[in-house]
N, C-alpha and C. Protein backbone atom coordinates (compact mmCIF):
# COMPACT_ATOMS: atom_id res chain seq x y z
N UNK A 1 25.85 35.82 -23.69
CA UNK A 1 24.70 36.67 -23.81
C UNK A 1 23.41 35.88 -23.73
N UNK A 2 23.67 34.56 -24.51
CA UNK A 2 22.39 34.01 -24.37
C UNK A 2 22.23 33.32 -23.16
N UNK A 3 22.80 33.16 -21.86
CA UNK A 3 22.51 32.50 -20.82
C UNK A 3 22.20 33.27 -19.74
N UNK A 4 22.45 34.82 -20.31
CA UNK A 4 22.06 36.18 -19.54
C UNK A 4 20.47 36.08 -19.72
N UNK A 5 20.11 36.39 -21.00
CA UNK A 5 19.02 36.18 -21.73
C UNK A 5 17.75 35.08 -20.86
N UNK A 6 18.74 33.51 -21.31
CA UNK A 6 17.53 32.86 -20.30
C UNK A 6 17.54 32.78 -19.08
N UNK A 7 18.64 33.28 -17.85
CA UNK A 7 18.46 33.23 -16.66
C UNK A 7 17.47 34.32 -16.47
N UNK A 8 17.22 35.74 -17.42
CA UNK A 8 16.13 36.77 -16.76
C UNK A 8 14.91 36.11 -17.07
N UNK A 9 15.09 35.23 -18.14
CA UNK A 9 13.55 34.63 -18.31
C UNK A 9 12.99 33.45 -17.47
N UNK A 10 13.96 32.86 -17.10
CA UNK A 10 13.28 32.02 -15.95
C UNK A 10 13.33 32.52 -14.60
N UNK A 11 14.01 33.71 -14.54
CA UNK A 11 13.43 34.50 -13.42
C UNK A 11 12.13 35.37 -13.48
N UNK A 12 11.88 35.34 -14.60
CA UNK A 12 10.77 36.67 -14.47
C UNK A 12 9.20 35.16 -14.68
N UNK A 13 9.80 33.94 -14.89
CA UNK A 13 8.82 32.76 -15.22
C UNK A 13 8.58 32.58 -13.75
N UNK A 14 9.81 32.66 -12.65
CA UNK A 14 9.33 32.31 -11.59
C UNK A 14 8.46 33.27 -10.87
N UNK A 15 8.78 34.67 -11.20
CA UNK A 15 7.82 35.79 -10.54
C UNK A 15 6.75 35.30 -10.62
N UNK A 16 6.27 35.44 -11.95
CA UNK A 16 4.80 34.90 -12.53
C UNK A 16 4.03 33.65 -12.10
N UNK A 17 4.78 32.62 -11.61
CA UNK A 17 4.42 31.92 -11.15
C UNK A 17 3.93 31.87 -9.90
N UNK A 18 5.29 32.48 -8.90
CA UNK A 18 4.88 32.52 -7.41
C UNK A 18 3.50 33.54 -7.63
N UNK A 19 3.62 34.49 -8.36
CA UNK A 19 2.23 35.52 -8.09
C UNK A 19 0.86 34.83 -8.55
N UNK A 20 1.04 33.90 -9.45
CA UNK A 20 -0.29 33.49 -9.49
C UNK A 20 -0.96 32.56 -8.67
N UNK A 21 0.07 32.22 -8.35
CA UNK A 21 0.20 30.73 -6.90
C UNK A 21 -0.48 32.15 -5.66
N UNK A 22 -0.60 32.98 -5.16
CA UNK A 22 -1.54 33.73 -4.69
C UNK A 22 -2.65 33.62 -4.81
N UNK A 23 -3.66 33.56 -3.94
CA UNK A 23 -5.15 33.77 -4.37
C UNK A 23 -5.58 35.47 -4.72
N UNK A 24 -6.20 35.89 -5.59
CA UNK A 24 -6.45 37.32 -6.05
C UNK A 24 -7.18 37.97 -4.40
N UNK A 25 -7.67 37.12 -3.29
CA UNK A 25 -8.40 37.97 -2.43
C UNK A 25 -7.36 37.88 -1.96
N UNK A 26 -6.38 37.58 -1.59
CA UNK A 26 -5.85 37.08 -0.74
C UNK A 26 -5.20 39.13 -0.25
N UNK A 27 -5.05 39.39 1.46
CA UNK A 27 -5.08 40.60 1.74
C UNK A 27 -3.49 40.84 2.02
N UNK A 28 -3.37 42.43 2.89
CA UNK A 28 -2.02 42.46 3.51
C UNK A 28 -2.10 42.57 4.59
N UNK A 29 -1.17 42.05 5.01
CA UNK A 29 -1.08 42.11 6.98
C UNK A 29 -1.77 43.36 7.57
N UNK A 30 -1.15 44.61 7.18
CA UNK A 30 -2.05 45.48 7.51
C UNK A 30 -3.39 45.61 7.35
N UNK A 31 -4.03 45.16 6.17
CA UNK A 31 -5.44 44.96 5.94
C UNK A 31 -6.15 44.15 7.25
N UNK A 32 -5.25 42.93 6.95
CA UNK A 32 -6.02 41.90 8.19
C UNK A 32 -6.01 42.34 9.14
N UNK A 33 -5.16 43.24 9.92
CA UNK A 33 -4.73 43.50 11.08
C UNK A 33 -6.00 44.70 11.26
N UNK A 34 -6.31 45.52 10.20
CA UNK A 34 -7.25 46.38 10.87
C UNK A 34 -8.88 45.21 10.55
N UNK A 35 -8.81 44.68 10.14
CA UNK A 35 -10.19 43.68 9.47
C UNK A 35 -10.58 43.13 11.18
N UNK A 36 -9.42 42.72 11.72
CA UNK A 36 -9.04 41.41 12.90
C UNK A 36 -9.67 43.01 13.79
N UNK A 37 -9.14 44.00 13.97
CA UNK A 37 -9.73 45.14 15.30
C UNK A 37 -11.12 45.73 15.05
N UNK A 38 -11.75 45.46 13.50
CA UNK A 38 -12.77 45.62 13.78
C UNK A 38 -13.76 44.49 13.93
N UNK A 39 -13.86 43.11 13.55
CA UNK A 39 -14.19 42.01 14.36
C UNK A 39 -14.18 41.92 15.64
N UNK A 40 -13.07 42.27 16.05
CA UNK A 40 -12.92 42.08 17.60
C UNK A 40 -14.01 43.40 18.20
N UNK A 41 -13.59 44.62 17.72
CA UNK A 41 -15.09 45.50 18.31
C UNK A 41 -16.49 45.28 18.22
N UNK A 42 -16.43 44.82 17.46
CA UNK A 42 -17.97 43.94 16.60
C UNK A 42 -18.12 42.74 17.95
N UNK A 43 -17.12 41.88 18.52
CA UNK A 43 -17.41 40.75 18.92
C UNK A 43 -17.90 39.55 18.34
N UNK A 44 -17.07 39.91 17.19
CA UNK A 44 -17.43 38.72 15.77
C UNK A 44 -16.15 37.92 15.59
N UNK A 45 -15.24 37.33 16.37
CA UNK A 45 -13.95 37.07 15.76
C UNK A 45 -15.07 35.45 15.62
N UNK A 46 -15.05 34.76 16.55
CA UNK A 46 -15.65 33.48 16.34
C UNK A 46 -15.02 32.56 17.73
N UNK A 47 -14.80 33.29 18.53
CA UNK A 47 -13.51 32.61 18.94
C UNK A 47 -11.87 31.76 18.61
N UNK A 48 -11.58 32.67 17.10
CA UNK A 48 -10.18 32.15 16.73
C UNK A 48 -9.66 33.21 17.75
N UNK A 49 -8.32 32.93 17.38
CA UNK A 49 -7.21 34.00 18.06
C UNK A 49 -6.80 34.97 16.72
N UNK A 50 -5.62 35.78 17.14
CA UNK A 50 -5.55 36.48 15.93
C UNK A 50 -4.33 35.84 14.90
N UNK A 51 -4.04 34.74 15.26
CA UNK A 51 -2.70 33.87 14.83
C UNK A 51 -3.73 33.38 13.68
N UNK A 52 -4.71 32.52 14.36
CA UNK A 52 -5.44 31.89 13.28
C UNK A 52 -6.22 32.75 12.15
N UNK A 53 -6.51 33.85 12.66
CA UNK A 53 -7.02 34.56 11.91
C UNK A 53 -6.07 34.91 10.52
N UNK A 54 -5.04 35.80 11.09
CA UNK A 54 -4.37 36.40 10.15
C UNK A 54 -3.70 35.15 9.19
N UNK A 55 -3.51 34.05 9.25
CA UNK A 55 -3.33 33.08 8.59
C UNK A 55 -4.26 33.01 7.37
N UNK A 56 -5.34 32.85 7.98
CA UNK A 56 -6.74 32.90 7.14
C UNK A 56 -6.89 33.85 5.74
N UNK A 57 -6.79 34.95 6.75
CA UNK A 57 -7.20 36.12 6.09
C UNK A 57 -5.67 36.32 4.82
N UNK A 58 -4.60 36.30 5.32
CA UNK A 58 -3.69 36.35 4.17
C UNK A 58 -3.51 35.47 3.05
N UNK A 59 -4.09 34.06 3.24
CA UNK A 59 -4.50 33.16 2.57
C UNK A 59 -5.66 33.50 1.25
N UNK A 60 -6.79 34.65 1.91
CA UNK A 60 -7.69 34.72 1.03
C UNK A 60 -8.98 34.06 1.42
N UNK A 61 -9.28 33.26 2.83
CA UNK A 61 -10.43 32.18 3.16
C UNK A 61 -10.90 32.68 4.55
N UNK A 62 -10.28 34.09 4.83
CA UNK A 62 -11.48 34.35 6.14
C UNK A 62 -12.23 35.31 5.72
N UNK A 63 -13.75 35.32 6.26
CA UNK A 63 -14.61 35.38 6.23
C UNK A 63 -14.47 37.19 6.78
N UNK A 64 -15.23 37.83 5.31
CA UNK A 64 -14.73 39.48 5.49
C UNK A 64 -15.95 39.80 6.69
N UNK A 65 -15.07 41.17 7.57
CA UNK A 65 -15.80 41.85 8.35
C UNK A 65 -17.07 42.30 8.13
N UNK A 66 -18.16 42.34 9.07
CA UNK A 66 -18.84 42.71 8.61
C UNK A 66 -19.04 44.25 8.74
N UNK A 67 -20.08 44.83 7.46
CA UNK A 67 -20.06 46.06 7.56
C UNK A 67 -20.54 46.49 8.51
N UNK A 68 -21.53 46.49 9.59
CA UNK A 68 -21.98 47.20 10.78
C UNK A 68 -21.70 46.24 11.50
N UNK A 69 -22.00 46.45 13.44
CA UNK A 69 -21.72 45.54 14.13
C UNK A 69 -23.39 45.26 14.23
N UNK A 70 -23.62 43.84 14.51
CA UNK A 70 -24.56 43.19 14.35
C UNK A 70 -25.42 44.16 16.04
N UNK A 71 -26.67 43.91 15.89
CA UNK A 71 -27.15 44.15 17.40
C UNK A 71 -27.14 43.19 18.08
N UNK A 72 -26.91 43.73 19.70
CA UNK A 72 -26.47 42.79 20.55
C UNK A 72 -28.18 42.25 20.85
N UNK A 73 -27.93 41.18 21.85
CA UNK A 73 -29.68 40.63 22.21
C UNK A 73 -29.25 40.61 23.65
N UNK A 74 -28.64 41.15 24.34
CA UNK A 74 -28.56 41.18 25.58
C UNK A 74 -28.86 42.50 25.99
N UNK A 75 -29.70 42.88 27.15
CA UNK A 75 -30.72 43.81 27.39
C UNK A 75 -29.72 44.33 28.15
N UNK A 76 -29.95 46.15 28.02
CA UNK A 76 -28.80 46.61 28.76
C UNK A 76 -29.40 46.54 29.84
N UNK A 77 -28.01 46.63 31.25
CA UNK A 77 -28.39 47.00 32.76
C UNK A 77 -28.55 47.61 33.10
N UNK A 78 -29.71 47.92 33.99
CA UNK A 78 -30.04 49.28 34.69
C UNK A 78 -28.48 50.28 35.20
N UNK A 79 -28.23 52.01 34.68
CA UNK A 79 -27.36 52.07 35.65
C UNK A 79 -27.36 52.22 37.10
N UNK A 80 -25.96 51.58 37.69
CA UNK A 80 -26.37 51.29 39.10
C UNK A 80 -26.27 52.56 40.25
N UNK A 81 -26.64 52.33 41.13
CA UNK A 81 -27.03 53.72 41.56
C UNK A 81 -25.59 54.33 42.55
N UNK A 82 -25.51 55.67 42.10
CA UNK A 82 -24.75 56.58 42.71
C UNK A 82 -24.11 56.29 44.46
N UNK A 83 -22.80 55.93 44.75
CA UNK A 83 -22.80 56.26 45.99
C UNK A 83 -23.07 57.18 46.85
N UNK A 84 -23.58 57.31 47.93
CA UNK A 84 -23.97 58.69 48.67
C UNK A 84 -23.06 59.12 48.77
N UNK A 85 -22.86 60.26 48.91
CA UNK A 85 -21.78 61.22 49.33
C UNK A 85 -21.43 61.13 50.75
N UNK A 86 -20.50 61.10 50.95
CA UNK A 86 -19.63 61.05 52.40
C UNK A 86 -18.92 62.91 52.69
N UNK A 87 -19.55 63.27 54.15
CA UNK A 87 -18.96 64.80 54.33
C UNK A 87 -17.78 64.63 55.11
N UNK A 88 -17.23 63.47 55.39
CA UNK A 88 -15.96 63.61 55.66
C UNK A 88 -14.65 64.04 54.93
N UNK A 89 -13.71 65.06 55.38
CA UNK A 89 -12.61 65.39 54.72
C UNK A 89 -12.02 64.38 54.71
N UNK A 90 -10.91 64.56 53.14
CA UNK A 90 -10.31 63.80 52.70
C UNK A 90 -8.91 64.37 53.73
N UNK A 91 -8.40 63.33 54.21
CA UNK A 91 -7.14 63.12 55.14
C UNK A 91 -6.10 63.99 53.76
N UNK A 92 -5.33 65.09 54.57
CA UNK A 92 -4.07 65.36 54.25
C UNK A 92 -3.20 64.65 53.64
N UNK A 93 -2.31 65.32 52.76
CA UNK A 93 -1.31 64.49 52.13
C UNK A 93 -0.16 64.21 53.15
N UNK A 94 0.12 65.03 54.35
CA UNK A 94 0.89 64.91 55.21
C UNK A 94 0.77 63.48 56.10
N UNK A 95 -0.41 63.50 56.41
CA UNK A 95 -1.30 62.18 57.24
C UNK A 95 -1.27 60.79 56.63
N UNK A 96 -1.65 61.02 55.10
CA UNK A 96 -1.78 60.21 54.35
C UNK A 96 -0.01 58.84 54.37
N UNK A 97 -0.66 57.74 54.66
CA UNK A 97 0.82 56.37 54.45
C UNK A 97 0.75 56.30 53.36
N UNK A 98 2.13 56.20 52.62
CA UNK A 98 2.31 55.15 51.82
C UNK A 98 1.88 54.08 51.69
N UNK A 99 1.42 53.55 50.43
CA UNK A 99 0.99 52.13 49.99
C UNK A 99 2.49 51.47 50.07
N UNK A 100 2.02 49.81 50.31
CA UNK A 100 3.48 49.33 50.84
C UNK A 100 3.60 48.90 49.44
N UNK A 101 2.99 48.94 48.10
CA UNK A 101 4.13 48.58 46.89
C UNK A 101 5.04 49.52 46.45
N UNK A 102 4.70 51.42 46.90
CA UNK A 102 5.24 52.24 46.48
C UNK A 102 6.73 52.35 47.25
N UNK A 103 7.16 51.52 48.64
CA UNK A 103 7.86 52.08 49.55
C UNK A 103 9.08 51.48 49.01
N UNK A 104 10.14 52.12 49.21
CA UNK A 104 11.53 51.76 48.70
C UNK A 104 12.23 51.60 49.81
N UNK A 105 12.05 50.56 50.86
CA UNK A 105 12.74 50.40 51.29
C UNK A 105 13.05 48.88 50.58
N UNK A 106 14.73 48.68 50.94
CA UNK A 106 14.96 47.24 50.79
C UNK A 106 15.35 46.38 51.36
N UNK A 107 15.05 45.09 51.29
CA UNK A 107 15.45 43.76 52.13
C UNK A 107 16.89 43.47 52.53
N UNK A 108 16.63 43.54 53.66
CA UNK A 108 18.13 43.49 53.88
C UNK A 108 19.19 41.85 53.49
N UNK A 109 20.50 41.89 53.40
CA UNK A 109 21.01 40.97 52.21
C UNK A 109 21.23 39.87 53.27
N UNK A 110 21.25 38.51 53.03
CA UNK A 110 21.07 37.54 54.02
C UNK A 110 22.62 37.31 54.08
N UNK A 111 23.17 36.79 55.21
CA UNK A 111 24.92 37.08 55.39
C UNK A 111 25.98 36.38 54.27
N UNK A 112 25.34 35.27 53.44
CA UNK A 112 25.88 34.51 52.50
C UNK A 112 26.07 35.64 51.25
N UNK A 113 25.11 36.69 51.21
CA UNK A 113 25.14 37.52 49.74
C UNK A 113 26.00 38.41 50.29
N UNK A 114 25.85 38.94 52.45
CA UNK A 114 27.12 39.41 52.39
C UNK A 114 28.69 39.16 52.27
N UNK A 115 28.93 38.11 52.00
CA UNK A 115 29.68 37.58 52.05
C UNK A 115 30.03 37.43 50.78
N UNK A 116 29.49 36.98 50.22
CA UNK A 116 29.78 37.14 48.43
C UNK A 116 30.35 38.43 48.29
N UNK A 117 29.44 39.41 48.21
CA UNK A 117 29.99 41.22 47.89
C UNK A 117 31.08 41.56 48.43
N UNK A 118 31.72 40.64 49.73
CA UNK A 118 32.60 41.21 50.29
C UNK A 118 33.99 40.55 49.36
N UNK A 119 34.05 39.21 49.05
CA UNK A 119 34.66 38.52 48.27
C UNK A 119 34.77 39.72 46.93
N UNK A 120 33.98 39.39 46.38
CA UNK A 120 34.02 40.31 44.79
C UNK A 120 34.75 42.01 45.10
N UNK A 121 34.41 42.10 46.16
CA UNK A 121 35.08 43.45 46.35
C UNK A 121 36.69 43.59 46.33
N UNK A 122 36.92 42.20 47.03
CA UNK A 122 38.14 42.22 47.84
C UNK A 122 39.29 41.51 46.00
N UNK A 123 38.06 40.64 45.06
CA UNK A 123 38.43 40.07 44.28
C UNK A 123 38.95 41.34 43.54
N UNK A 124 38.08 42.11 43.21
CA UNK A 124 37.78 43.07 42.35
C UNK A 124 39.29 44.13 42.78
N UNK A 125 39.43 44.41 44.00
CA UNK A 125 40.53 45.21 44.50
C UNK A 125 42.06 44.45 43.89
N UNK A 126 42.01 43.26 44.32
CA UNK A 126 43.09 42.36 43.84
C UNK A 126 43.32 42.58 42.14
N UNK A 127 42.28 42.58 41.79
CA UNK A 127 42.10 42.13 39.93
C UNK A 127 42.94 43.48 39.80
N UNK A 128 42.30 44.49 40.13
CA UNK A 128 42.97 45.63 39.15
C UNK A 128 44.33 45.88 39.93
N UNK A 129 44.85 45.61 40.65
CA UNK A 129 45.73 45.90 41.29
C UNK A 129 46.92 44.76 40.21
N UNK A 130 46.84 44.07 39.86
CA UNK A 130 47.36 42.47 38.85
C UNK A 130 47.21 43.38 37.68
N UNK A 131 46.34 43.51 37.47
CA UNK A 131 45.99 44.24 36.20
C UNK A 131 46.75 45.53 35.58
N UNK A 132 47.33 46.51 36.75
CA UNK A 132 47.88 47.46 36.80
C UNK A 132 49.28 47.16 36.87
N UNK A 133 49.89 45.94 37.38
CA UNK A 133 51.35 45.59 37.48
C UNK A 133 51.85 44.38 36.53
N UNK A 134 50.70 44.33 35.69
CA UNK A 134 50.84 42.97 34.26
C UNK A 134 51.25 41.99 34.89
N UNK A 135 50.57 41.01 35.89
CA UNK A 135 50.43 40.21 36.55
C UNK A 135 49.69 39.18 36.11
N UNK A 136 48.32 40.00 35.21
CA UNK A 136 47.34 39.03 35.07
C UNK A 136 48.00 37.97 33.41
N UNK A 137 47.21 36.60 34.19
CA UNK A 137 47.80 35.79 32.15
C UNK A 137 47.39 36.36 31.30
N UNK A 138 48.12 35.58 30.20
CA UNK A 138 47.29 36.22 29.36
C UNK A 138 46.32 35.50 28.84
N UNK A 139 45.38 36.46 28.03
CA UNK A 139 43.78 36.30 27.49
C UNK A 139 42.75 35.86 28.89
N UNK A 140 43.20 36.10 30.19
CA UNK A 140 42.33 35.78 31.31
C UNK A 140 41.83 37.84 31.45
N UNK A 141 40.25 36.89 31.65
CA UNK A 141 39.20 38.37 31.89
C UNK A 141 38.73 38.02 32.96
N UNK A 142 37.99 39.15 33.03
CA UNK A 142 37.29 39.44 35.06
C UNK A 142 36.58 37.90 35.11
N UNK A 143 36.19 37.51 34.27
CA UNK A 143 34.75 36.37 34.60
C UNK A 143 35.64 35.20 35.07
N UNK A 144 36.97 34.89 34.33
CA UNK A 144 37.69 33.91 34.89
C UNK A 144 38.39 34.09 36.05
N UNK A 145 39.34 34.93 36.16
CA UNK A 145 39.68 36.11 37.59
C UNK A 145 38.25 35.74 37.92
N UNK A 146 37.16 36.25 38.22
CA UNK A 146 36.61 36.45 39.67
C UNK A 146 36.20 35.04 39.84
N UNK A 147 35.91 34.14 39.19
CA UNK A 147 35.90 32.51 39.37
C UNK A 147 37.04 32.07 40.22
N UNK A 148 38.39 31.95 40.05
CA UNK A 148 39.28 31.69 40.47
C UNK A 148 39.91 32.17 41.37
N UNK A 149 39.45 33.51 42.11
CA UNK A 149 39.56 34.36 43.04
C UNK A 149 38.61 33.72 44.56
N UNK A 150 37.29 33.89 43.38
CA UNK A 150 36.21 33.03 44.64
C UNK A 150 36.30 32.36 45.27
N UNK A 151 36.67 31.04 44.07
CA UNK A 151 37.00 29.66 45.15
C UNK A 151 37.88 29.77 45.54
N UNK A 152 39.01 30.68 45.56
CA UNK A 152 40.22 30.43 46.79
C UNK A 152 39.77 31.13 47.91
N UNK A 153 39.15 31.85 47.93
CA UNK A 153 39.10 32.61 49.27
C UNK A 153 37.63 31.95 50.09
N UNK A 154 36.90 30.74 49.43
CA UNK A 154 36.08 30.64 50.21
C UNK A 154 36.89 29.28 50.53
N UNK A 155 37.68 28.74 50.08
CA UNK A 155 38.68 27.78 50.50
C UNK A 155 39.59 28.25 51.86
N UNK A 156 39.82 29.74 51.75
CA UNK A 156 40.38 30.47 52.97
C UNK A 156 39.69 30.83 53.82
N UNK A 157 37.99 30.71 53.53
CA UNK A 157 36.99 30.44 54.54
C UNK A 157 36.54 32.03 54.49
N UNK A 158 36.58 32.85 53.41
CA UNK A 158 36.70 34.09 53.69
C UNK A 158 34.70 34.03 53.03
């Protein structure tokens, strides 16, 4: 009973400890995390990143947001002026090409990859066919089968 006794007390000694070993400012991730998005709208981080920041800030030693965003000293730009309007119709959707990142066509396979697929096919036909007449060893799976399939048949020049 009594070693029940002092193991809760030097556990509840270590709570107390790690918590005071905290600094009292010290924030929560979520805190920092919204502290860090309004700096960054402000354009006040300082140039840290947000690694360094949130380090900081959970620590208790970064420097709190400020309450408004400061004014900028850079003079706004004139806005720039309107393109003219163009009275040409906009081309049909019929007329209209495809952009070439949208097009699905695909590259055709260079004769070595055909040649592979044709192997794995022919491997693959073999495998289950072994597989179906308990042929194959045992504890051998497709990855070793199609290894050992491969190199024989490109040994057969196939």
């Amino acid at each position: 009973m009594k070693s029940m006794r002092f193991g809760k007390l030097a556990l509840l000694g270590l709570f107390l400890c790690a918590a005071a070993a905290l600094p009292a400012n010290a924030a929560t991730m979520k805190e920092c995390a919204a502290q860090w998005q309004q700096m960054k709208a402000a354009k006040t981080t300082g140039g840290k990143t947000y690694k360094e920041f949130s380090k900081e800030c959970m620590h208790g030693t970064a420097a709190a947001a400020p309450a408004s965003a400061p004014a900028t000293t850079t003079t706004a730009k004139p806005a720039a002026k309107p393109a003219p309007a163009t009275t040409t119709a906009a081309p049909s959707p019929s007329t209209m090409s495809k952009p070439a990142a949208t097009t699905t066509e695909k590259k055709a396979a260079s004769p070595g990859r055909e040649a592979m697929y044709e192997r794995e096919r022919a491997c693959g036909k073999e495998w289950k066919e072994a597989k179906a007449a308990n042929k194959v060893p045992a504890g051998m799976k497709w990855p070793q089968y199609w290894s050992e399939c491969n190199k024989r048949m490109k040994a057969a020049g196939k």
